[in-house]
C-alpha atoms as a PDB file:
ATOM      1  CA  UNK A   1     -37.041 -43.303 -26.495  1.00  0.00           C
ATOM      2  CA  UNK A   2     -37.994 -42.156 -23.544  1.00  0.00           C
ATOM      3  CA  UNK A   3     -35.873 -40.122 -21.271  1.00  0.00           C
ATOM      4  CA  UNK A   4     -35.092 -43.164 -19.321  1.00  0.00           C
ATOM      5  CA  UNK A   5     -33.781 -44.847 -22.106  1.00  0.00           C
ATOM      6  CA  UNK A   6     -31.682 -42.145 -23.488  1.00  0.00           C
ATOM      7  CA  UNK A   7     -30.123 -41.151 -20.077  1.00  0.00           C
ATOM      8  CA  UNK A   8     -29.256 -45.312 -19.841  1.00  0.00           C
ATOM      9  CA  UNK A   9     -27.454 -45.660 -23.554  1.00  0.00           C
ATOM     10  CA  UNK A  10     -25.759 -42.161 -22.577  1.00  0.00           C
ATOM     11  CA  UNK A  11     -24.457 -43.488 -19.241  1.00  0.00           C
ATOM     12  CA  UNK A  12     -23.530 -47.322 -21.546  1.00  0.00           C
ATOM     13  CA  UNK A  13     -21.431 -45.048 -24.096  1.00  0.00           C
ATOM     14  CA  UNK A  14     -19.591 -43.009 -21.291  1.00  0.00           C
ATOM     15  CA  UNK A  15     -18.989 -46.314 -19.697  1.00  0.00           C
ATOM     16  CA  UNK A  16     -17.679 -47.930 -22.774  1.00  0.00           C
ATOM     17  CA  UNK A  17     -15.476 -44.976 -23.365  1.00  0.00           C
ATOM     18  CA  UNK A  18     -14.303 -44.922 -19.530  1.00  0.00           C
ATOM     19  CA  UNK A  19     -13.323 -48.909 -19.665  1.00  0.00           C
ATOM     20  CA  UNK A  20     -11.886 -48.304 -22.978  1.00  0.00           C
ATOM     21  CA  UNK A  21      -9.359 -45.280 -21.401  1.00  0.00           C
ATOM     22  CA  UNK A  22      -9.012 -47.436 -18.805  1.00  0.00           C
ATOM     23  CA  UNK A  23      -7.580 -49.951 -20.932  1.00  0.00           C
ATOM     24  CA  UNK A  24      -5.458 -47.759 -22.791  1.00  0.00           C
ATOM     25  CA  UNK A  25      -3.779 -46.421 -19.624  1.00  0.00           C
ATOM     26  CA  UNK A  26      -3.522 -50.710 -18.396  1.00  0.00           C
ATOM     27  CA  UNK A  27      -1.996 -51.544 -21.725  1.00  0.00           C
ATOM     28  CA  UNK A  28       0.399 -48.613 -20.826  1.00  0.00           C
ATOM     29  CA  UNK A  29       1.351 -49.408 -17.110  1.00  0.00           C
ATOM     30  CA  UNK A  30       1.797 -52.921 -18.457  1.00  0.00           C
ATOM     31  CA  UNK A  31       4.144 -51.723 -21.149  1.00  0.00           C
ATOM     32  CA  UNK A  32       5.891 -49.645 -18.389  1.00  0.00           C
ATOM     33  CA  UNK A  33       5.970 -52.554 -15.699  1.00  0.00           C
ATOM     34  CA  UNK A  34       7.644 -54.426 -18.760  1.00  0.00           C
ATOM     35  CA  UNK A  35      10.488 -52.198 -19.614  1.00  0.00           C
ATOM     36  CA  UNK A  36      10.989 -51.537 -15.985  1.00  0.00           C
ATOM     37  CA  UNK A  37      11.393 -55.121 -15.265  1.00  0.00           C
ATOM     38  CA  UNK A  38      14.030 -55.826 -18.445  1.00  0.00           C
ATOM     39  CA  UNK A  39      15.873 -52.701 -16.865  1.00  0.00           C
ATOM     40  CA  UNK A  40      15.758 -54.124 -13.730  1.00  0.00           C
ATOM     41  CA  UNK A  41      17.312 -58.064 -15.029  1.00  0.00           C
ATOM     42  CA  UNK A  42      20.269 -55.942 -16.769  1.00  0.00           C
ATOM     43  CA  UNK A  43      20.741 -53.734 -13.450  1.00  0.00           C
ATOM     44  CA  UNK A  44      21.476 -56.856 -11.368  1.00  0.00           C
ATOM     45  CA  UNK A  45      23.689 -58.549 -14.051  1.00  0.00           C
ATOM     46  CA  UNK A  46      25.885 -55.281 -13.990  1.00  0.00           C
ATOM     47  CA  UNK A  47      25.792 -55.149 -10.360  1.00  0.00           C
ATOM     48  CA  UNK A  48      26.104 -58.407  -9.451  1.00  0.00           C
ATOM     49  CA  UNK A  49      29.579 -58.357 -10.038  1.00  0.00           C
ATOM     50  CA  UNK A  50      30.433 -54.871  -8.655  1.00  0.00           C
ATOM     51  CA  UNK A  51      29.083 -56.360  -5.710  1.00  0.00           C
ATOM     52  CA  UNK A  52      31.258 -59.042  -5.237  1.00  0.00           C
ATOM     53  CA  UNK A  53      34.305 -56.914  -5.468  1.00  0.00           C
ATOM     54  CA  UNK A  54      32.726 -54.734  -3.174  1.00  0.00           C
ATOM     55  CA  UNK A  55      32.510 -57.668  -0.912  1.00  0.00           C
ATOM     56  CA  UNK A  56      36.056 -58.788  -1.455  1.00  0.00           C
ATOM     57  CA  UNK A  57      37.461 -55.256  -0.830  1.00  0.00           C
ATOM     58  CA  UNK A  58      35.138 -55.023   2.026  1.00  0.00           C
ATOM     59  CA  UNK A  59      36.637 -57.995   3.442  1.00  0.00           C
ATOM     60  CA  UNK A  60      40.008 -56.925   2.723  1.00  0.00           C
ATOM     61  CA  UNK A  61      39.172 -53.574   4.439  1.00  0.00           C
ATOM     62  CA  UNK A  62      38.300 -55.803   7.657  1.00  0.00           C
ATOM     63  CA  UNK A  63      41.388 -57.798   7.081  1.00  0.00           C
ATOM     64  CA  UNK A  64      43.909 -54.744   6.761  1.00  0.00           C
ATOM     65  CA  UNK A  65      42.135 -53.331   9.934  1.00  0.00           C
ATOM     66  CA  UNK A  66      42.098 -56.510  11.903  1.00  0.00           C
ATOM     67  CA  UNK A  67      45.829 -57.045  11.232  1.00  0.00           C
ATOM     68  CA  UNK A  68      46.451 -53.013  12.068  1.00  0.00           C
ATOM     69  CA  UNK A  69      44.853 -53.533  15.331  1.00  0.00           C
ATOM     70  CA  UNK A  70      47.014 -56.860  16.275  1.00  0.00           C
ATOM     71  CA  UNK A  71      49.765 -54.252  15.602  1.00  0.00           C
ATOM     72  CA  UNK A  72      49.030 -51.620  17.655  1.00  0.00           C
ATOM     73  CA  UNK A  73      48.589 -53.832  20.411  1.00  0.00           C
ATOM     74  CA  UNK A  74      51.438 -55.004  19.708  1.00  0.00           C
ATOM     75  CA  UNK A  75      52.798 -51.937  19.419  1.00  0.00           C
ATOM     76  CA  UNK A  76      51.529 -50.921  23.080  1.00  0.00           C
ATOM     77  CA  UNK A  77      53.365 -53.899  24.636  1.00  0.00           C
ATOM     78  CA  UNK A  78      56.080 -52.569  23.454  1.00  0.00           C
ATOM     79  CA  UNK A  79      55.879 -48.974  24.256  1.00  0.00           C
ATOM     80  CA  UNK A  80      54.768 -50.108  27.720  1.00  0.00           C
ATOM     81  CA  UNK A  81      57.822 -52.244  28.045  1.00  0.00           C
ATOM     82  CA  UNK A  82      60.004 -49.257  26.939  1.00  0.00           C
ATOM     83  CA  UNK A  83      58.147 -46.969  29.727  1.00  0.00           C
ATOM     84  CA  UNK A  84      58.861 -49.939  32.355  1.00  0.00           C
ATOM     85  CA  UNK A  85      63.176 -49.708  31.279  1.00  0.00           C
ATOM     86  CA  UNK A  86      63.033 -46.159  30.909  1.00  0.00           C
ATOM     87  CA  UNK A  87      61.647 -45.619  34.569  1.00  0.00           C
ATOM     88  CA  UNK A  88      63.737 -48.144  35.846  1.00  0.00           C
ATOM     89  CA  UNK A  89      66.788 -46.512  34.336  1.00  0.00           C
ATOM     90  CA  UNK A  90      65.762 -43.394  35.839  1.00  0.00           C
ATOM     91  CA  UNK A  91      65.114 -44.544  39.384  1.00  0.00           C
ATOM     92  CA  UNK A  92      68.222 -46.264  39.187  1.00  0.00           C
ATOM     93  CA  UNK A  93      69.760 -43.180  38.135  1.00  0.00           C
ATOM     94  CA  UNK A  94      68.305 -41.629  41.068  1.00  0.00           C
ATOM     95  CA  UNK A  95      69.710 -44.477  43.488  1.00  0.00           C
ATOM     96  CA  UNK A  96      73.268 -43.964  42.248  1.00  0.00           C
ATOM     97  CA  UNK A  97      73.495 -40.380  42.210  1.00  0.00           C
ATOM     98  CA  UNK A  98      72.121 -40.678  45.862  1.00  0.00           C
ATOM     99  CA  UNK A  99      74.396 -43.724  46.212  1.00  0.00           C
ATOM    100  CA  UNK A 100      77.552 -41.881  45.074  1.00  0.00           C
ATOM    101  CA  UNK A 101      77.124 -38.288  45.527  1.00  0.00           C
ATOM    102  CA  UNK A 102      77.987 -38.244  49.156  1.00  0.00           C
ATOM    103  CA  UNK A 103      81.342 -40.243  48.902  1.00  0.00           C
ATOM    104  CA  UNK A 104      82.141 -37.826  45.590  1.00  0.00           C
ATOM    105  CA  UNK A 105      81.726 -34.508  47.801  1.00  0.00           C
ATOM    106  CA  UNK A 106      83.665 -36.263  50.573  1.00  0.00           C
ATOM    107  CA  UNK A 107      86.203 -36.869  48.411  1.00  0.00           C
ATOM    108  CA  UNK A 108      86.349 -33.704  46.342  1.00  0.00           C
ATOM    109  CA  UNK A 109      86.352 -32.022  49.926  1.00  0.00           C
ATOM    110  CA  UNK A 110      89.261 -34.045  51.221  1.00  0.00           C
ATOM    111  CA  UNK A 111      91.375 -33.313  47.396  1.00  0.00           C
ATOM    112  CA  UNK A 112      90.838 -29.521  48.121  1.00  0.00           C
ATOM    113  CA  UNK A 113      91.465 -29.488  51.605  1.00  0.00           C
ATOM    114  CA  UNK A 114      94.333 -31.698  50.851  1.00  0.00           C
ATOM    115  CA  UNK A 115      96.380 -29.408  47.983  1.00  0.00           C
ATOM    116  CA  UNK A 116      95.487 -26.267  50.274  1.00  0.00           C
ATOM    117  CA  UNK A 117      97.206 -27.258  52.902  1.00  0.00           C
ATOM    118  CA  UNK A 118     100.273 -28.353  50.735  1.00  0.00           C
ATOM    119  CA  UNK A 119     100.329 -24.857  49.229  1.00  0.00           C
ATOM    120  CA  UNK A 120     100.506 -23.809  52.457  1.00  0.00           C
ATOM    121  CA  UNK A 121     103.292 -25.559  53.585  1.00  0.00           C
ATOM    122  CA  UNK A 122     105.121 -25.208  50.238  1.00  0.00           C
ATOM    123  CA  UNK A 123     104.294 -21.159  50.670  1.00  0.00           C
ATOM    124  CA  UNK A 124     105.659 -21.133  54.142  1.00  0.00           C
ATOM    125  CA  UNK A 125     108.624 -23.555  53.541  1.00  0.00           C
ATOM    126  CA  UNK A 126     109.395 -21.233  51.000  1.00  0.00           C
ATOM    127  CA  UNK A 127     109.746 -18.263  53.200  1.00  0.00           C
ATOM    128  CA  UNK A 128     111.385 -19.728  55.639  1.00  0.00           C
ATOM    129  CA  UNK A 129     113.998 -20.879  53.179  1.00  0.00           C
ATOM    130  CA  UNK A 130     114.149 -17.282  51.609  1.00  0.00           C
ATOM    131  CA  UNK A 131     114.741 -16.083  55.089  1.00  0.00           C
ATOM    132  CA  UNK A 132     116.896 -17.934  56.265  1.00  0.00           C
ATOM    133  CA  UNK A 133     118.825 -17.703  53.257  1.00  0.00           C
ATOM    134  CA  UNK A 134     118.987 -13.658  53.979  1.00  0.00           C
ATOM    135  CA  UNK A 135     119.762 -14.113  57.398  1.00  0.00           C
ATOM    136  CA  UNK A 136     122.625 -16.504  56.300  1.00  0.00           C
ATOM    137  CA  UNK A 137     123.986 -14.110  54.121  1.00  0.00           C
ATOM    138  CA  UNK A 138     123.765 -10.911  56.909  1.00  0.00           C
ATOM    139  CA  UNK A 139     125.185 -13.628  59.373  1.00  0.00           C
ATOM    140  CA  UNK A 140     122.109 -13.261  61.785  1.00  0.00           C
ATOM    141  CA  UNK A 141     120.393 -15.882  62.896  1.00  0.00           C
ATOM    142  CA  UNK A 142     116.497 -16.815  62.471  1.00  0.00           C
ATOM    143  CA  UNK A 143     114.155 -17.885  65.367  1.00  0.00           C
ATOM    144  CA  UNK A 144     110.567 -19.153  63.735  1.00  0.00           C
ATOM    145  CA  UNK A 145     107.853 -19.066  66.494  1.00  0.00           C
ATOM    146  CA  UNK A 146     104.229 -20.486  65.154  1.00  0.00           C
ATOM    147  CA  UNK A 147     101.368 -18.368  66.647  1.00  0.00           C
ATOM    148  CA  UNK A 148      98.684 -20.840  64.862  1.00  0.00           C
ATOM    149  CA  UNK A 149      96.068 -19.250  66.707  1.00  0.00           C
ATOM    150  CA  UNK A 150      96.481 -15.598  65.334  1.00  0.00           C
ATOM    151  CA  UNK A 151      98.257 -16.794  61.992  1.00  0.00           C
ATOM    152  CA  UNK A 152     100.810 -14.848  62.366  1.00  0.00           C
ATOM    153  CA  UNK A 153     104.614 -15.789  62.372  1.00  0.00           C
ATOM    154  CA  UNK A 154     106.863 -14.496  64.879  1.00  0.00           C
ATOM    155  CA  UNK A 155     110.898 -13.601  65.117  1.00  0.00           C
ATOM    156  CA  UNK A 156     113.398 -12.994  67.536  1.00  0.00           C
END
């Protein structure tokens, strides 16, 4: 054998070897792709029904948040129409206080005026009885001159 030869069997026997590794590691990633695929079938026939409750809870989920919405809409009509009564309560709080509060002080100022001038008159009624009642009893007699513009009483 020439040199040739012997460097061409040597390359067919690594080649052998070589296709016959590479066959091993095939018949392995076969094996692999094999369990991996079984695993996979028995993956989606657990999951298959996890995911339909996930989808019915989901839809649920939109359901319960669809319905909240409709009531806090809801919910703002109605605070809205509360803000609407409650500022027209207060503006027509406003009117009748302005309304009324004129005629009241009127009135309060008339009442006053009113039992301050009958105290006045019951004071000086009273005096005037008292003194003429002392006079009556001394036997003198009682002149009562008004000097309104001093406030003072005069007697003669």
């Amino acid at each position: 054998m020439s040199a040739g030869e012997l460097a061409i069997v040597l390359a067919a026997v690594l080649l052998t070897i070589g296709f016959a590794a590479l066959i091993v590691v095939l018949m392995r990633v076969l094996d692999t792709l094999r369990i991996l695929r079984s695993e996979l079938t028995d993956l989606r026939h657990e999951t298959r029904p996890l995911l339909a409750e996930l989808r019915a809870s989901t839809d649920e989920a939109r359901d319960a948040v669809e319905e909240a919405r409709h009531d806090l809409d809801r919910f703002d009509r109605v605070l809205g129409s509360a803000e609407a009564i409650s500022d027209a309560v207060a503006s027509s709080g406003r009117v009748a206080r302005l309304a009324l509060s004129a005629p009241v002080i009127k009135a309060t100022a008339l009442a006053t005026g009113t039992s301050r001038a009958a105290r006045r008159l019951r004071r000086r009624e009273s005096r005037e009885t008292r003194e003429i009642e002392r006079r009556a009893t001394t036997g003198q007699h009682l002149v009562v001159v008004d000097d309104s513009r001093r406030g003072r009483r005069g007697r003669g």
